[in-house]
Each structure stands twice: as C-alpha cells, then as structure tokens.
Protein backbone atom coordinates (compact mmCIF):
# COMPACT_ATOMS: atom_id res chain seq x y z
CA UNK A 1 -19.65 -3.23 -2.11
CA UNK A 2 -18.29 -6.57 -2.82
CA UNK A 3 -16.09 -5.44 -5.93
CA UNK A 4 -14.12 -2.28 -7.98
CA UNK A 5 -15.09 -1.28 -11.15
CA UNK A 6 -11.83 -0.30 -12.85
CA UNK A 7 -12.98 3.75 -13.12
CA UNK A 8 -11.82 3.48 -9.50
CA UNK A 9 -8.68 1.23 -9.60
CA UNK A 10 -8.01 3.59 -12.62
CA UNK A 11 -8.67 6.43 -10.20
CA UNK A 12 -7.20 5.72 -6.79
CA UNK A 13 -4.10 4.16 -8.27
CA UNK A 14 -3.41 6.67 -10.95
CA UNK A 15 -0.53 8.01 -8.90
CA UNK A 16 1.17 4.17 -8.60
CA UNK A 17 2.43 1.31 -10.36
CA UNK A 18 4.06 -1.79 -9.45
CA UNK A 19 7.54 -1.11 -7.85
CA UNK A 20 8.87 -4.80 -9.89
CA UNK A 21 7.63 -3.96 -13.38
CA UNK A 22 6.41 -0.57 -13.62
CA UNK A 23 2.74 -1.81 -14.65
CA UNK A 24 -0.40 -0.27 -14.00
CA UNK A 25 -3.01 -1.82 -11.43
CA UNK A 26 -6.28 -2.95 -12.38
CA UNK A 27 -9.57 -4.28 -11.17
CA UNK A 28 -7.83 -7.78 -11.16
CA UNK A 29 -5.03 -6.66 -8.87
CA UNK A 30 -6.99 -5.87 -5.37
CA UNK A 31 -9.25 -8.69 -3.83
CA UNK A 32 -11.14 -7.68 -1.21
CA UNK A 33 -10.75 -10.04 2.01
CA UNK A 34 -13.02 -8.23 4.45
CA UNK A 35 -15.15 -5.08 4.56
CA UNK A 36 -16.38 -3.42 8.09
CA UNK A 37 -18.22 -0.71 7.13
CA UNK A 38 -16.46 2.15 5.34
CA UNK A 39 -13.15 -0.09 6.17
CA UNK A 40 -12.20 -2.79 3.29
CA UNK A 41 -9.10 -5.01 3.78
CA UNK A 42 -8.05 -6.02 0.59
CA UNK A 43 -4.96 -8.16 -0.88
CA UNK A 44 -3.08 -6.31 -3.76
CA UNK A 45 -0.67 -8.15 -6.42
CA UNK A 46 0.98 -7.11 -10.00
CA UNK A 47 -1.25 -9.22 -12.53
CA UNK A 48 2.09 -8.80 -14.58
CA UNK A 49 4.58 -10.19 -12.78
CA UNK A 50 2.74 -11.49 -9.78
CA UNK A 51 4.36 -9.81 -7.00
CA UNK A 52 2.70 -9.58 -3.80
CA UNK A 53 2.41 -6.54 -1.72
CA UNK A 54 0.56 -7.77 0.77
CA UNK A 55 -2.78 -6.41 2.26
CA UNK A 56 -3.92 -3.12 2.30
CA UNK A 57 -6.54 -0.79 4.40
CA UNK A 58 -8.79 1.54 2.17
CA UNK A 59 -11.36 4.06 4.42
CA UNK A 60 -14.02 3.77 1.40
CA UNK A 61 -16.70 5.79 1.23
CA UNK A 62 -19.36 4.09 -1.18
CA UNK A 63 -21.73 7.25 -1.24
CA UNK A 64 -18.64 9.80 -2.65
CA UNK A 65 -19.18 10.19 -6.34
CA UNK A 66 -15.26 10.80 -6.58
CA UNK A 67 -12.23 9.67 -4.64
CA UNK A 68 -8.67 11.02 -4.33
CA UNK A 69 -5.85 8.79 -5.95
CA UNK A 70 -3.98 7.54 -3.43
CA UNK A 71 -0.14 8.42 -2.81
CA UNK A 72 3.16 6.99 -1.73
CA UNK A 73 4.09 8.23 2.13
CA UNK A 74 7.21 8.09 2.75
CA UNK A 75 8.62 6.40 5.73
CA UNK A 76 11.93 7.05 7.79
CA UNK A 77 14.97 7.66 6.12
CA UNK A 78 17.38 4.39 6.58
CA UNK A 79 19.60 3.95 9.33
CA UNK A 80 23.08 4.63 8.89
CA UNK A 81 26.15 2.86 9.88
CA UNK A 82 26.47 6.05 12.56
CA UNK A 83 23.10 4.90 14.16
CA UNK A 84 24.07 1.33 14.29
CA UNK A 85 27.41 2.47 16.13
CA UNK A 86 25.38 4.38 18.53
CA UNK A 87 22.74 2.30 19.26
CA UNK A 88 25.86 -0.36 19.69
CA UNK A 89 27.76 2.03 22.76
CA UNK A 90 24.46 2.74 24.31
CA UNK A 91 23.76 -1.06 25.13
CA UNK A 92 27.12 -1.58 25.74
CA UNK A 93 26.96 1.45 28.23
CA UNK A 94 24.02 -0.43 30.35
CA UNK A 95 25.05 -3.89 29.47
C-alpha cells in the first residue's frame, strides 16, 4: 500500500487534530517513508499551519475492512519542583 485514501485518514484520525491550530488531518498530512510489512513509518505535518510532528509507527493491516481511530496516550505526569529537589539530595548523597 503505497498511499491513504482519506476514508482512512478520516477514520483513524477522527479522534485528533493538530495540537497548533485545531485542524483536521487529511490524506495530505501523513507521507509514508517506509513500509515493512504490516509496519508503515510515516511523517505527519498540519497542511494548515505546517507544523511537524515528526514520524509516526502505524501496525496496518491492509486486509481489515475497518480500522479503529487512533487515540491520544497519555504519558507521565510532569515532574515537580519536589522531584527535582529529590533527585538533587540523592546525587548529592553519593556524590
């Protein structure tokens, strides 16, 4: 599979937009850089304001009739100042 049709950008991205503008994504906005089997590394960017997020993995299945939309996973919460303090005494501890 060598490109998206936008049913599927439409589809997997339903549950995202860009985090700049709040557009939606479309076929325009993912090039595909490499596929290995089911495994496609693609490069995704706002066609609206042109911001980059980088490259992305999908795990595509060409013979599915229907995907899931993808979702945001959340990462770790940020560190606090508290963390940075004892991160600070523990090195200083075995320093």
């Amino acid at each position: 599979m060598q490109e998206f049709i936008q049913n599927e950008i439409k589809n997997l991205f339903s549950n995202l937009c860009c985090s700049k503008c709040k557009n939606d994504f479309d076929k325009d906005s993912i090039k595909i850089i490499e596929t290995q089997g089911n495994l496609m590394i693609c490069s995704l960017r706002c066609t609206k304001c042109d911001k980059d997020f980088g490259e992305i993995i999908f795990n595509y299945n060409v013979k599915a009739h229907a995907h899931n939309p993808m979702e945001i996973i959340e990462g770790p919460a940020p560190i606090t100042s508290d963390d940075v303090i004892d991160a600070h005494n523990y090195i200083k501890k075995f320093m």
